[in-house]
Every structure is written in structure tokens, then in C-alpha cells.
Protein backbone atom coordinates (compact mmCIF):
# COMPACT_ATOMS: atom_id res chain seq x y z
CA UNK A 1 -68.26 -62.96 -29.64
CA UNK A 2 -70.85 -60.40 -30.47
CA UNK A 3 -68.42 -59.25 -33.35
CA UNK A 4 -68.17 -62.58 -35.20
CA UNK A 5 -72.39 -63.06 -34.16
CA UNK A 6 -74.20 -59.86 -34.64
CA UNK A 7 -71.61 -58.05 -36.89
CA UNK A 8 -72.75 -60.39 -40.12
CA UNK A 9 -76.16 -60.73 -39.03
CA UNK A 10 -76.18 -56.72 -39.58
CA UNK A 11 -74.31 -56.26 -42.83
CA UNK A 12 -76.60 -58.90 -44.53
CA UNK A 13 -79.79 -56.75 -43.16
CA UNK A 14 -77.66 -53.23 -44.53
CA UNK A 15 -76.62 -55.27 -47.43
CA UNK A 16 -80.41 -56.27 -48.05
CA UNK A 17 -82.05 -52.40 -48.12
CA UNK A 18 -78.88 -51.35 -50.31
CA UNK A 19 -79.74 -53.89 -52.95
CA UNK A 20 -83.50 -53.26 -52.69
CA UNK A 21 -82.31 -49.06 -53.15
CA UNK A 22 -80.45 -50.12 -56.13
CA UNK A 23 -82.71 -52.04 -57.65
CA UNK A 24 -85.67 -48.81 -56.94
CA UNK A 25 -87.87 -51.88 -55.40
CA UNK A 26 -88.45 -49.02 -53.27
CA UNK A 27 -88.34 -45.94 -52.18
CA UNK A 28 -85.92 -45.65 -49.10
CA UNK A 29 -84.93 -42.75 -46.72
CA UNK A 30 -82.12 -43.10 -45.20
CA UNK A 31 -80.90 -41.60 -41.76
CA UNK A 32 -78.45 -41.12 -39.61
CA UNK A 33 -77.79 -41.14 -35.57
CA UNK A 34 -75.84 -38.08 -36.58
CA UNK A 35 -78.43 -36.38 -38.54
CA UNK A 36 -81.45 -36.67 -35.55
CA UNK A 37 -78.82 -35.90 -32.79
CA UNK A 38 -77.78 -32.80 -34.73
CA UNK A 39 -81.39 -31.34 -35.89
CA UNK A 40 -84.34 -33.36 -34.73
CA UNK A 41 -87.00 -31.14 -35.67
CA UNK A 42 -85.38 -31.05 -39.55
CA UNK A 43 -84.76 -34.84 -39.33
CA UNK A 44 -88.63 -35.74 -38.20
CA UNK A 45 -89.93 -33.23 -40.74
CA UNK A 46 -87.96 -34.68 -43.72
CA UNK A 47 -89.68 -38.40 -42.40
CA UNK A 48 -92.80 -36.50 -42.34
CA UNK A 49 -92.32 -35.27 -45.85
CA UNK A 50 -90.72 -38.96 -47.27
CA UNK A 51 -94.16 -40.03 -46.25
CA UNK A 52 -96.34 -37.44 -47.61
CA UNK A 53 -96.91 -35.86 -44.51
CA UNK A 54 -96.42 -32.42 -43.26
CA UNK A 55 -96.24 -30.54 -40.08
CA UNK A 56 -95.39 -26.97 -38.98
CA UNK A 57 -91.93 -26.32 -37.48
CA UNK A 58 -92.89 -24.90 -34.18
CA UNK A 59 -95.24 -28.34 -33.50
CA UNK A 60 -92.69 -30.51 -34.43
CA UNK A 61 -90.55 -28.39 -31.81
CA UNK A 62 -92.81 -28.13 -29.13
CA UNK A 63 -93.64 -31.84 -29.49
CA UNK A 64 -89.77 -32.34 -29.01
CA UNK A 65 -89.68 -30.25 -26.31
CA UNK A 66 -93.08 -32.43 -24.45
CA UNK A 67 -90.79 -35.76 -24.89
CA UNK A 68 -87.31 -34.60 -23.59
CA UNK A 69 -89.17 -33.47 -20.76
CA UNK A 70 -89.61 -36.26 -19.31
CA UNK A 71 -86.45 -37.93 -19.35
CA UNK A 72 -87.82 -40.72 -16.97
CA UNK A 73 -90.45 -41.68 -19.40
CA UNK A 74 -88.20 -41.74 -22.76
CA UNK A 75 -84.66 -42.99 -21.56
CA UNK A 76 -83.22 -41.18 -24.33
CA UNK A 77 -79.39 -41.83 -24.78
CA UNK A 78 -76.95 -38.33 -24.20
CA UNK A 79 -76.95 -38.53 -27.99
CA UNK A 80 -72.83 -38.63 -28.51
CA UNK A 81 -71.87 -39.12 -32.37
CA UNK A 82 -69.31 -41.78 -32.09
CA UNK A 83 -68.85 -42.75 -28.73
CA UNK A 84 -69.09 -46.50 -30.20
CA UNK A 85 -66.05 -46.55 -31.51
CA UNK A 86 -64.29 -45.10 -28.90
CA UNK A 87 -64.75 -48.56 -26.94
CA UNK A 88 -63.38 -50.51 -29.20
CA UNK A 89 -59.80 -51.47 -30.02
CA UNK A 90 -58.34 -51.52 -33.60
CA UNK A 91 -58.21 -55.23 -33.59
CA UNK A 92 -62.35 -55.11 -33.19
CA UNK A 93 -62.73 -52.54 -35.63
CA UNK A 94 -60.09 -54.74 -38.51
CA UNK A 95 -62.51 -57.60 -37.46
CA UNK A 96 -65.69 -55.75 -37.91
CA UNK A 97 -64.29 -54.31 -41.18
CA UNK A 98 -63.14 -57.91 -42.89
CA UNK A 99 -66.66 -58.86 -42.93
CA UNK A 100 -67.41 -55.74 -45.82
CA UNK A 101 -65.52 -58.29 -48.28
CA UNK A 102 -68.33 -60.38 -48.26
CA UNK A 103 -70.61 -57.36 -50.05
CA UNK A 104 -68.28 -55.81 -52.77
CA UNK A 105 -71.05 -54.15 -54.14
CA UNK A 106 -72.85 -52.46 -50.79
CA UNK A 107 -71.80 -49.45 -49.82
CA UNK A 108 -71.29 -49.45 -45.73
CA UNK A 109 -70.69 -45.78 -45.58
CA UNK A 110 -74.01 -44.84 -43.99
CA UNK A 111 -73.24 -47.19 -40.97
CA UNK A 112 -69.67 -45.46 -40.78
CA UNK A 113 -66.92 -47.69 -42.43
């Protein structure tokens, strides 16, 4: 059920931002799960930059550092690259992949198919 309801819901929305990229309606940054897991401090200073902002390394770090701290506050996940897929069966994934048909022209590569 939440295949066949959220899974087209979502590729319209990805579908959307990769038409408005295309067209250069606007300037877009795109990240990955992958890409803050691996090097936050890199991954909130390029945001920084996108938006004409700057920071030095060692605040961005100790900032970091304040927020992980408290692990009670912030809920943060483990941070596992993948672990979605590895509950789901290879009939879910076919499904979830048949509904990329719809957008010939979007590329779903930065949400991992």
C-alpha cells in the first residue's frame, strides 16, 4: 500500500525539481543522505556556500559536535547508507521501479534507481 500511495506521490515531487533544473528556473543543490552521513561538516559548508554564506571549518565542526551531543534532543538516525533497501523484497523494488516509466525524461539516479 504505501508503494502504490507514496511511491508516485514522490517521483512527481523528484520529477517536478528535475524539470525546474532543466529548465535553469532555478538554481538547485542537490544532496544526498550519503553525502551528509559521509562528511557533514563539507556537506553544511557547500549549503552554506550555495547560499552565499560562509563559515569556518572548525565552527561548522564544533557546532556538529554541540548537536550530536545530545542525542536525546536531536533523535538523529545511526546514519546507515542503504539500509532501506535492505527491507524490501525484489518484488517491492520491480514495483517501485515501474513507476520511473511514467518520467522518461527525469533522471531518478539521485534518489538511487
Amino acid at each position: 500500500m504505501l508503494i502504490d500511495n507514496l511511491v508516485p506521490w514522490y517521483f512527481q515531487f523528484v520529477a517536478s525539481w528535475d524539470l525546474v533544473e532543466k529548465r535553469g528556473a532555478l538554481d538547485i543543490l542537490t544532496l544526498s543522505y550519503e553525502d551528509m552521513i559521509t562528511n557533514k561538516p563539507q556537506t553544511i559548508k557547500d549549503v552554506l556556500g550555495f547560499y552565499g554564506f560562509g563559515a569556518p571549518s572548525r565552527g561548522v565542526e564544533q557546532r556538529i559536535d554541540e548537536i550530536e551531543s545530545q542525542k536525546r534532543r536531536t533523535r538523529f538516525n545511526k546514519g546507515i547508507a542503504g539500509r532501506g533497501k535492505l527491507g524490501l523484497t525484489e518484488a517491492q523494488k520491480n514495483r517501485i521501479n515501474s513507476y520511473a516509466k511514467y518520467y522518461p525524461t527525469t533522471d531518478f539516479s539521485r534518489i538511487g534507481l
